[in-house]
C-alpha atoms as a PDB file:
ATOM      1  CA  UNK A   1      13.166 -10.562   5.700  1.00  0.00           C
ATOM      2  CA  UNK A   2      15.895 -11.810   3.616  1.00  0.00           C
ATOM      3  CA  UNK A   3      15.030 -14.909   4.528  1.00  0.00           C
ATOM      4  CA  UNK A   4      11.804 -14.569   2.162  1.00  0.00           C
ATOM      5  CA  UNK A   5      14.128 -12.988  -0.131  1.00  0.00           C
ATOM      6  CA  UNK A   6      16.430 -16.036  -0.412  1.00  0.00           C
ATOM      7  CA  UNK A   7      13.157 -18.335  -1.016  1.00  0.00           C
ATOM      8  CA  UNK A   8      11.420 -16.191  -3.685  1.00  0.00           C
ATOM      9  CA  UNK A   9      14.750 -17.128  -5.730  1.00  0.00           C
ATOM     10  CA  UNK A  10      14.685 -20.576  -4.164  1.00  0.00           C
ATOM     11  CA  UNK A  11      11.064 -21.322  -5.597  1.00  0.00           C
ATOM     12  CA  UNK A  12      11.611 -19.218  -8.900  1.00  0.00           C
ATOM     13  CA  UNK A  13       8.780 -17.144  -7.782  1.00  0.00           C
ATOM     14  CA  UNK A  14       7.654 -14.269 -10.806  1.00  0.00           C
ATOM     15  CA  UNK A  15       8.373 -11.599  -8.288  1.00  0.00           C
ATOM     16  CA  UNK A  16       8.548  -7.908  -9.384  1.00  0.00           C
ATOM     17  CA  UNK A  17       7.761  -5.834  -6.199  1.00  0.00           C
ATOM     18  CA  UNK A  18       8.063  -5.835  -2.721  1.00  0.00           C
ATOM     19  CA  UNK A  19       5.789  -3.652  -0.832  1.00  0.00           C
ATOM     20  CA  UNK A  20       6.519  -2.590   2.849  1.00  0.00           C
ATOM     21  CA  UNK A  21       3.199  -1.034   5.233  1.00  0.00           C
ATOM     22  CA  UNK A  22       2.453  -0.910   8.824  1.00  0.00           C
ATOM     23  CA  UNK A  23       1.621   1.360  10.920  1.00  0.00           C
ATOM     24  CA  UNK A  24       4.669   3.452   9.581  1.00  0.00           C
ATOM     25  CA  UNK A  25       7.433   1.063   7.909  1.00  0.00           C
ATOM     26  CA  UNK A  26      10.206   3.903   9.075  1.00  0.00           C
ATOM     27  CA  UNK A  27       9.491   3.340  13.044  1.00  0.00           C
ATOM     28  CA  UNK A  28      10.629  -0.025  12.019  1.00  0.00           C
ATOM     29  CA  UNK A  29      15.060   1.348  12.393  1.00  0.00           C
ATOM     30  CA  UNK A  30      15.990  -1.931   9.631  1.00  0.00           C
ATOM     31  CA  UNK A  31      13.510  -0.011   7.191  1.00  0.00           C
ATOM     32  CA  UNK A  32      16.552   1.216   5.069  1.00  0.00           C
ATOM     33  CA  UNK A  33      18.360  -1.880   5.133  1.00  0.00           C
ATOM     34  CA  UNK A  34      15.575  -3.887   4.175  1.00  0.00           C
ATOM     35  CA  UNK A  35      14.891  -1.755   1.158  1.00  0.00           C
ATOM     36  CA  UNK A  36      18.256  -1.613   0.180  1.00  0.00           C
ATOM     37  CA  UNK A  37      18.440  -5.592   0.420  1.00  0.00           C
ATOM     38  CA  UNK A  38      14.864  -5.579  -2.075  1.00  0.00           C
ATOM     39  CA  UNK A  39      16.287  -3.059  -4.455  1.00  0.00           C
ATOM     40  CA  UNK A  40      19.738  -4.707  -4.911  1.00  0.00           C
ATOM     41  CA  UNK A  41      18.103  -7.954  -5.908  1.00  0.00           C
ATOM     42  CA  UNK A  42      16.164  -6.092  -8.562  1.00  0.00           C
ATOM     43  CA  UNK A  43      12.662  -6.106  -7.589  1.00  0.00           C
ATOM     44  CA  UNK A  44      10.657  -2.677  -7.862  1.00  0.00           C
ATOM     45  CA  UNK A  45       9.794  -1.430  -4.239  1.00  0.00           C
ATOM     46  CA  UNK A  46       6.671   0.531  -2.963  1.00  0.00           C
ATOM     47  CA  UNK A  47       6.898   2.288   0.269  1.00  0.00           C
ATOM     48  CA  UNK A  48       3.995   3.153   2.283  1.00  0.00           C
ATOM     49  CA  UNK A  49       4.245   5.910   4.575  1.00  0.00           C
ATOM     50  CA  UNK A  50       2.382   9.377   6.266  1.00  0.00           C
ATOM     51  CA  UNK A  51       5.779  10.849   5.546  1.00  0.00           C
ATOM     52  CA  UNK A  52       5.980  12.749   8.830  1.00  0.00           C
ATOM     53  CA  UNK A  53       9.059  12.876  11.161  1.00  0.00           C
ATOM     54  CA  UNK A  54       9.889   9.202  11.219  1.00  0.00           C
ATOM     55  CA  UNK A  55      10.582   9.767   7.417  1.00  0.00           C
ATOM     56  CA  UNK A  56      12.589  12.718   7.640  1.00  0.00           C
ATOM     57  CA  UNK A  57      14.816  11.162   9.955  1.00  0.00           C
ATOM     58  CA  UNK A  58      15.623   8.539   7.101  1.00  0.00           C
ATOM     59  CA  UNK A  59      16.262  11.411   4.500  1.00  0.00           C
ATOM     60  CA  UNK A  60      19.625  10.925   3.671  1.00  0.00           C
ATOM     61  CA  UNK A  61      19.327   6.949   3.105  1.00  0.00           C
ATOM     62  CA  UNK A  62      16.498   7.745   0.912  1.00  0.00           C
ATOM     63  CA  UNK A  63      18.300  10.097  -0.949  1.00  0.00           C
ATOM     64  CA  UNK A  64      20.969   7.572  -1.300  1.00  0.00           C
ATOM     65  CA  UNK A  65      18.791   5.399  -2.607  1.00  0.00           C
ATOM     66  CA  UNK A  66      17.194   7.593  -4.973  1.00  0.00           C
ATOM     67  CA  UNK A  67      20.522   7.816  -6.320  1.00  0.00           C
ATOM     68  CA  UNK A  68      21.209   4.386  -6.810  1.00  0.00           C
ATOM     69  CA  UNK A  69      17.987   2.963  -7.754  1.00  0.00           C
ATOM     70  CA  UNK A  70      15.732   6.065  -9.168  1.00  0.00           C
ATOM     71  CA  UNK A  71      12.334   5.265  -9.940  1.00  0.00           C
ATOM     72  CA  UNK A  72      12.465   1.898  -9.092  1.00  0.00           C
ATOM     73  CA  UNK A  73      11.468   3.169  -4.996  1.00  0.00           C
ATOM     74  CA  UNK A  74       8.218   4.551  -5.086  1.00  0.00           C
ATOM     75  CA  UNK A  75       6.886   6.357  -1.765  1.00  0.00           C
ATOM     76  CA  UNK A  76       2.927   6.137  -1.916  1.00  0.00           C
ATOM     77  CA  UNK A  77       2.060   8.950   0.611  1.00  0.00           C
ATOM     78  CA  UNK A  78      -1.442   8.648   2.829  1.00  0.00           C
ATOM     79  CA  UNK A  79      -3.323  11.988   2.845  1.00  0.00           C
ATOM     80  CA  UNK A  80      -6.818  10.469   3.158  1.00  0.00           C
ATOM     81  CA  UNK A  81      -8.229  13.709   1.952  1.00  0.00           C
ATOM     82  CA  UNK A  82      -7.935  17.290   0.251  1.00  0.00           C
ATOM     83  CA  UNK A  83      -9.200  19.462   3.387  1.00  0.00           C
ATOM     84  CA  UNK A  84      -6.674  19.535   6.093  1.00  0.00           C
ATOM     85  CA  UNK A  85     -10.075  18.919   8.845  1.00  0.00           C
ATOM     86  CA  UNK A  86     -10.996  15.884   6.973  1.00  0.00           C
ATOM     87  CA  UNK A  87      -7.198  14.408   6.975  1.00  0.00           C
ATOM     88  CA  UNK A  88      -6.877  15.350  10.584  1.00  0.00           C
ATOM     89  CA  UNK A  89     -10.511  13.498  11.355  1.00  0.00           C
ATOM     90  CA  UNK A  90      -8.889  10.169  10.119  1.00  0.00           C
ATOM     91  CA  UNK A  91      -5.167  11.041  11.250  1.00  0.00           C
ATOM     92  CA  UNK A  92      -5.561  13.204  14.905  1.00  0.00           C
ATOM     93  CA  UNK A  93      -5.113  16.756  14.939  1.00  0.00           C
ATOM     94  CA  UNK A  94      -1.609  18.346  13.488  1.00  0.00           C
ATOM     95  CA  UNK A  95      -0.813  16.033  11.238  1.00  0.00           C
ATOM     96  CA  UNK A  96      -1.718  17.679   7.824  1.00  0.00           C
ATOM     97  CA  UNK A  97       0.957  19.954   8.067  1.00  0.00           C
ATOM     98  CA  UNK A  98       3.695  17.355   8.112  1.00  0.00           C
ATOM     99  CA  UNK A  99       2.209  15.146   6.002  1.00  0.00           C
ATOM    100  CA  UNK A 100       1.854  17.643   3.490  1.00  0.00           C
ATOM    101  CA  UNK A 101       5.870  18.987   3.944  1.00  0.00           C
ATOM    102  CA  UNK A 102       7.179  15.489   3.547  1.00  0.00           C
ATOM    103  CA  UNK A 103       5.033  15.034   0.069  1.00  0.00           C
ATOM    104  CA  UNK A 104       6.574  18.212  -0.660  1.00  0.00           C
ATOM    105  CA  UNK A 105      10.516  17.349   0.267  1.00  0.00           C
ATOM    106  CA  UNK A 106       9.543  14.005  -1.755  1.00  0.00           C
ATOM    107  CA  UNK A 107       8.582  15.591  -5.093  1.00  0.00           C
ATOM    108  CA  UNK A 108      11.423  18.421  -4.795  1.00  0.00           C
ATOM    109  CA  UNK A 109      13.974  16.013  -4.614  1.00  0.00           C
ATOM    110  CA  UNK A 110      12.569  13.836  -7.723  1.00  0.00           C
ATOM    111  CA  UNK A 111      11.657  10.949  -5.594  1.00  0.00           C
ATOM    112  CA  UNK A 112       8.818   8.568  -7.678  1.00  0.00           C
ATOM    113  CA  UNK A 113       5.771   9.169  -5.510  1.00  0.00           C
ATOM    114  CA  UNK A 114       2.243   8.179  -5.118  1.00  0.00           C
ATOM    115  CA  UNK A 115      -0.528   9.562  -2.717  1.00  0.00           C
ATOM    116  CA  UNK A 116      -3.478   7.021  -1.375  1.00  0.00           C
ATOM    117  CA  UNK A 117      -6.843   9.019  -0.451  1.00  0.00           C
ATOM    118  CA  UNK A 118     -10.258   7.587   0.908  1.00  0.00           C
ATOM    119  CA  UNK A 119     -13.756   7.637   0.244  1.00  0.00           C
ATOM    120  CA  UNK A 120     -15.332   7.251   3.498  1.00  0.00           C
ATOM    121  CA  UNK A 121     -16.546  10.957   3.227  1.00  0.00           C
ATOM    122  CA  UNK A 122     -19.061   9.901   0.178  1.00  0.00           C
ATOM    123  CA  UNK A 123     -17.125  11.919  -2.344  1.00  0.00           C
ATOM    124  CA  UNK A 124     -17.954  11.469  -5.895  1.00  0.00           C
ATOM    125  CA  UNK A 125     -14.339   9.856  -7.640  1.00  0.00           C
ATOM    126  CA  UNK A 126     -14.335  12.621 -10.623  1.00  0.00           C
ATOM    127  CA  UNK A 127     -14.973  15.252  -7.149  1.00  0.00           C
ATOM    128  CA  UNK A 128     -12.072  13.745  -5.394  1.00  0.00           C
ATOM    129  CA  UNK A 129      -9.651  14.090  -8.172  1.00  0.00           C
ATOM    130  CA  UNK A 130     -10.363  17.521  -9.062  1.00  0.00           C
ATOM    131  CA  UNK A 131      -9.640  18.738  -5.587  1.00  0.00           C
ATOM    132  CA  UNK A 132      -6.318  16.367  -4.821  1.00  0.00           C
ATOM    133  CA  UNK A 133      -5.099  18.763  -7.800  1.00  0.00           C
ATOM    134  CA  UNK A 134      -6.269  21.751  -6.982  1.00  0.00           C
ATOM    135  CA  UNK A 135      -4.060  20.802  -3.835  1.00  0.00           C
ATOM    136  CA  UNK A 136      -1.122  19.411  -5.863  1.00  0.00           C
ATOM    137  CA  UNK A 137      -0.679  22.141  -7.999  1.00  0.00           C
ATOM    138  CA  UNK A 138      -0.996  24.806  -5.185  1.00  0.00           C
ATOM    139  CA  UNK A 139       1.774  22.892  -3.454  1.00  0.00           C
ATOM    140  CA  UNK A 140       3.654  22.018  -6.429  1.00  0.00           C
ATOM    141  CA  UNK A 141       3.688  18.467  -5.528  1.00  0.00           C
ATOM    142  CA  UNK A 142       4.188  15.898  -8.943  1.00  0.00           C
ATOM    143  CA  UNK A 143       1.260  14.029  -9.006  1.00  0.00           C
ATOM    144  CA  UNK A 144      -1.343  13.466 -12.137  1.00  0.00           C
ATOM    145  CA  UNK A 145      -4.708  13.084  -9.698  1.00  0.00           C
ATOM    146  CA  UNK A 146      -6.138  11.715 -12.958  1.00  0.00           C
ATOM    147  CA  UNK A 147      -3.744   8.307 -12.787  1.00  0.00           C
ATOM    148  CA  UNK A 148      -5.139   5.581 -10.858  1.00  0.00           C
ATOM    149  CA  UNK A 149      -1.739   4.487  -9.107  1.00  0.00           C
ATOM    150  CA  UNK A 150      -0.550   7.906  -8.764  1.00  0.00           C
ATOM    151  CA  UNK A 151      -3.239   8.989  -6.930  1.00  0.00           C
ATOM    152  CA  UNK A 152      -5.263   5.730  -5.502  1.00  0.00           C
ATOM    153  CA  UNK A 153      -8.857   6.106  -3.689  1.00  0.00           C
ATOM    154  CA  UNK A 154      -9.484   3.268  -1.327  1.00  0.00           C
ATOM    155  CA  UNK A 155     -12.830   2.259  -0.781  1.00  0.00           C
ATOM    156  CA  UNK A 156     -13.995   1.871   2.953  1.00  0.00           C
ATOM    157  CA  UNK A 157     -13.741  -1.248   4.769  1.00  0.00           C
ATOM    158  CA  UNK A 158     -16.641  -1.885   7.241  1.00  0.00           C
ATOM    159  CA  UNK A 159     -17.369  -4.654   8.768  1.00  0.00           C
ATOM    160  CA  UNK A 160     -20.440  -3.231  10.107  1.00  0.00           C
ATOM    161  CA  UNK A 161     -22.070  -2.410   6.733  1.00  0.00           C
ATOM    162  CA  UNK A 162     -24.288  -5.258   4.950  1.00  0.00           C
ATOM    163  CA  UNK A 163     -21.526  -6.805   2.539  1.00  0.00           C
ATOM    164  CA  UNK A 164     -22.702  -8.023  -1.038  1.00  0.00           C
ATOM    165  CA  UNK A 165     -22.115 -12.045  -1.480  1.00  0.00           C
ATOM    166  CA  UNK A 166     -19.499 -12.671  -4.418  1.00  0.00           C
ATOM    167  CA  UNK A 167     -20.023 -15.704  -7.007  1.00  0.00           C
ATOM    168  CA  UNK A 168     -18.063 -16.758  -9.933  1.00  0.00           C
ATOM    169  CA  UNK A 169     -21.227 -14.667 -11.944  1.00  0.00           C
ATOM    170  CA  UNK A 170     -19.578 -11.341 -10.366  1.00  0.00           C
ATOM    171  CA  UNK A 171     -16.592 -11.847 -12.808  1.00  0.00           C
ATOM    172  CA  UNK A 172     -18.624 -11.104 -15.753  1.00  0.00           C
ATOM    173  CA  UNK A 173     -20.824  -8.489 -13.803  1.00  0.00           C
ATOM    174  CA  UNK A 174     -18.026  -6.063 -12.406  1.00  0.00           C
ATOM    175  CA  UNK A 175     -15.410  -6.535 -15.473  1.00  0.00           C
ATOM    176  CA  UNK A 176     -12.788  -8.740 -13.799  1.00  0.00           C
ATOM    177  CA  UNK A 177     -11.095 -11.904 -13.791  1.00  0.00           C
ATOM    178  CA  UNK A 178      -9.952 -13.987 -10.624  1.00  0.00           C
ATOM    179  CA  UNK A 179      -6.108 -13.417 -11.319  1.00  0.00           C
ATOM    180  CA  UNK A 180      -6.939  -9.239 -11.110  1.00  0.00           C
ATOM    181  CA  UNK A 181      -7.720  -9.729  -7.258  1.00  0.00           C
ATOM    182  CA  UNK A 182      -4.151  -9.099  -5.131  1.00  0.00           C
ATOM    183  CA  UNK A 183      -4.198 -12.758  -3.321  1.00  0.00           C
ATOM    184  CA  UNK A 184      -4.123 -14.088  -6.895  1.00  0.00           C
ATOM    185  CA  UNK A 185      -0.571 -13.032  -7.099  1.00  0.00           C
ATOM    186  CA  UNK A 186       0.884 -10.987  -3.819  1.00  0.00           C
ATOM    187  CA  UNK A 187       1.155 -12.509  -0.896  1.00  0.00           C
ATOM    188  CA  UNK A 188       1.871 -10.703   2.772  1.00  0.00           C
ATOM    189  CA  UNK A 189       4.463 -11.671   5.522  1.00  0.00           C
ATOM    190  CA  UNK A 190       4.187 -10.380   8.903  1.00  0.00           C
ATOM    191  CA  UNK A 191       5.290 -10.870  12.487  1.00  0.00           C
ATOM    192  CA  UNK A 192       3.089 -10.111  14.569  1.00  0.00           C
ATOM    193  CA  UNK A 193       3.699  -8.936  18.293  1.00  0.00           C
ATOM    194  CA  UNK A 194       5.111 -11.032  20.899  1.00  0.00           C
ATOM    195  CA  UNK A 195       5.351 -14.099  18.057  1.00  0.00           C
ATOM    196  CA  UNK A 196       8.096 -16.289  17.609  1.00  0.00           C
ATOM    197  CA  UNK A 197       8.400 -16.064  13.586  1.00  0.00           C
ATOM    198  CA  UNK A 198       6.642 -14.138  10.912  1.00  0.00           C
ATOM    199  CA  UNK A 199       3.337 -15.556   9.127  1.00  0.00           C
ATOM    200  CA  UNK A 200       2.394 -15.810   5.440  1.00  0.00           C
ATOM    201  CA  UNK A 201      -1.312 -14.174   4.777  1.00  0.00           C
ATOM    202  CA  UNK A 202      -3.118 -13.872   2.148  1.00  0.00           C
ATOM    203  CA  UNK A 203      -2.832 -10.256   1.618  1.00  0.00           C
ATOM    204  CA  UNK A 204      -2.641  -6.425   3.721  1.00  0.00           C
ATOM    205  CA  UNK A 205      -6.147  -6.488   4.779  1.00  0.00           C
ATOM    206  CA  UNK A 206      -6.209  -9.164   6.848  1.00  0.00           C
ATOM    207  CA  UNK A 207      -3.374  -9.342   8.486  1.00  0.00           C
ATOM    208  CA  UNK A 208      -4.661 -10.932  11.741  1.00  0.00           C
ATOM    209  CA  UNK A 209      -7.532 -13.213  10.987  1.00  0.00           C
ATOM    210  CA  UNK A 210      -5.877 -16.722  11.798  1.00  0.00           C
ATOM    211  CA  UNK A 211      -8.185 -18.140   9.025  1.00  0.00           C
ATOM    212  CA  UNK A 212      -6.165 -15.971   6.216  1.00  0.00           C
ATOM    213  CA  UNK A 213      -2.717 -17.014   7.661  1.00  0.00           C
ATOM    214  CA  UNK A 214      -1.148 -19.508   5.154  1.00  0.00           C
ATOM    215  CA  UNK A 215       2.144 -20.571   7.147  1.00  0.00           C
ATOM    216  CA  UNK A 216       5.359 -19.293   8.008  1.00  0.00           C
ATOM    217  CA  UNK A 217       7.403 -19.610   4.079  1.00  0.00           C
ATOM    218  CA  UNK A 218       5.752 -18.966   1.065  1.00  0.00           C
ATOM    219  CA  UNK A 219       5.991 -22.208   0.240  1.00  0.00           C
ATOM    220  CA  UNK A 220       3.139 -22.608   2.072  1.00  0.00           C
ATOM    221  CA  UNK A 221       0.729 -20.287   0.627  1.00  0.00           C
ATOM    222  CA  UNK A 222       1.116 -20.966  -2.999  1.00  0.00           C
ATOM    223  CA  UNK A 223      -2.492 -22.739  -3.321  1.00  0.00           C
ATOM    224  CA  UNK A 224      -5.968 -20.990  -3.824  1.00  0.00           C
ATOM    225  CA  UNK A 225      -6.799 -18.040  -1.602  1.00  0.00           C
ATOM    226  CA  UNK A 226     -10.805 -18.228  -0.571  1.00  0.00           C
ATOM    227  CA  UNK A 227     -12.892 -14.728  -1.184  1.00  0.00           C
ATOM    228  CA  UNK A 228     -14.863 -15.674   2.150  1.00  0.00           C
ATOM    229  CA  UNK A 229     -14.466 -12.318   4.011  1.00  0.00           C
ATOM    230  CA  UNK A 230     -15.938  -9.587   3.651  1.00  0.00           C
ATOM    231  CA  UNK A 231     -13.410  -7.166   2.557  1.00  0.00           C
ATOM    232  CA  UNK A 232     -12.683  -9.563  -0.225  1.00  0.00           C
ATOM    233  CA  UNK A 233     -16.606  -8.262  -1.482  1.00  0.00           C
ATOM    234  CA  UNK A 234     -16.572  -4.524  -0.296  1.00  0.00           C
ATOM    235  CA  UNK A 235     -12.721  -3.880  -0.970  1.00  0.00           C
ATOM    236  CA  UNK A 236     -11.513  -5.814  -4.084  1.00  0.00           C
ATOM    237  CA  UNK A 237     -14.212  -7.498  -6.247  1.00  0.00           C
ATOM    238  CA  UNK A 238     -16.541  -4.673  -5.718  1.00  0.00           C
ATOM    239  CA  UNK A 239     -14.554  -1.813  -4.292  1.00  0.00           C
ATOM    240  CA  UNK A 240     -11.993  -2.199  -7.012  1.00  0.00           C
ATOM    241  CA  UNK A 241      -9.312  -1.324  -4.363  1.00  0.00           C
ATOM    242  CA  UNK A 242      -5.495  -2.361  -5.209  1.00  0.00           C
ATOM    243  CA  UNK A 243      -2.670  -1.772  -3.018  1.00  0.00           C
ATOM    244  CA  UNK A 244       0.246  -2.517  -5.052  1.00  0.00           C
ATOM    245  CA  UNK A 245       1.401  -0.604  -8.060  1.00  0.00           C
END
């Protein structure tokens, strides 16, 4: 990873945040080295995580960063719903429970945190909200459900389901410009299994359709990112959906 690191500064990239997913970044045992190499250098970090027992086990490096860096590490937390049946539908069974205790150990010890739900149930957004609080202030977790990034609602990703075509019209249309979209301006390395050397992509959703690799260094992905897939429609024009900060 440093490797990217070293050639953000190399190409004078306008880098501000360095995001880390999976699966769950803290099976990954060079998690806390890799933020503390992101944070030193200055960028802001956001950490996604289910913030079960692979977290935990990393609790005193976070709090060791918290006390270095504050605010700038930012924990966004999946609970993909309010009701514990619905979370466990998307996550298996018994994993509200620790989910919910690791949001809870995260806003006690004045961590900066973030929770990511889903709207693959049909909720209404305003519906949503109203009962992530009802949840956060029962648990006195330190979230405001009404702020976009602190409490993010993905829309669903189905490759199944008809998908709206996209034109240069749908700018006007839907409110947005090309440079809102996240390949615009964030760009995703990954190594996949059993590879020799991580890959550029274009962003988190598509991390292993060969036609959105864009080469091994950054260098290499600088140029124009196509919206030719699907969740490019459903997910960001459309769906609105975000993952970074």
């Amino acid at each position: 990873m440093r490797r990217y690191l070293d050639e953000i500064s190399a190409l004078d990239l306008p880098t501000e945040e360095i995001g880390f997913t999976g699966g769950e970044p803290f099976m990954n045992p060079d998690l806390p080295a890799m933020l503390a190499d992101s944070l030193a250098r200055g960028y802001r970090v956001l950490l996604l995580t289910n913030a079960m027992r692979p977290m935990m086990k990393c609790a005193p490096e976070l709090l060791a960063l918290r006390d270095w860096y504050g605010s700038r590490l930012t924990l966004r937390v999946s609970i993909d719903h309010y009701r514990p049946e619905l979370h466990e539908e998307e996550r298996g069974p018994r994993t509200w429970t620790p989910t919910l205790d690791g949001l809870k150990w995260l806003s006690d010890n004045g961590f900066a945190i973030a929770a990511a739900g889903r709207r693959r149930w049909g909720d209404e957004e305003d519906a949503l909200r109203r009962g992530f609080e009802r949840l956060f202030t029962a648990e006195g977790i330190d979230i405001d459900p009404a702020s976009p990034t602190q409490l993010v609602l993905f829309p669903e990703m189905d490759l199944n389901a008809d998908t709206p075509e996209i034109t240069t019209e749908c700018w006007d249309i839907v409110g947005m410009q090309p440079g809102d979209v996240m390949c615009a301006s964030s760009r995703m390395v990954i190594k996949r299994k059993g590879a020799h050397s991580p890959v550029v992509a274009s962003c988190t959703l598509l991390p292993y359709d060969p036609a959105f690799s864009l080469g091994e260094r950054l260098g290499d992905s600088l140029g124009d990112v196509a919206l030719n897939h699907p969740h490019c429609s459903r997910f960001c024009v459309l769906g609105g959906g975000r993952c970074s900060q």
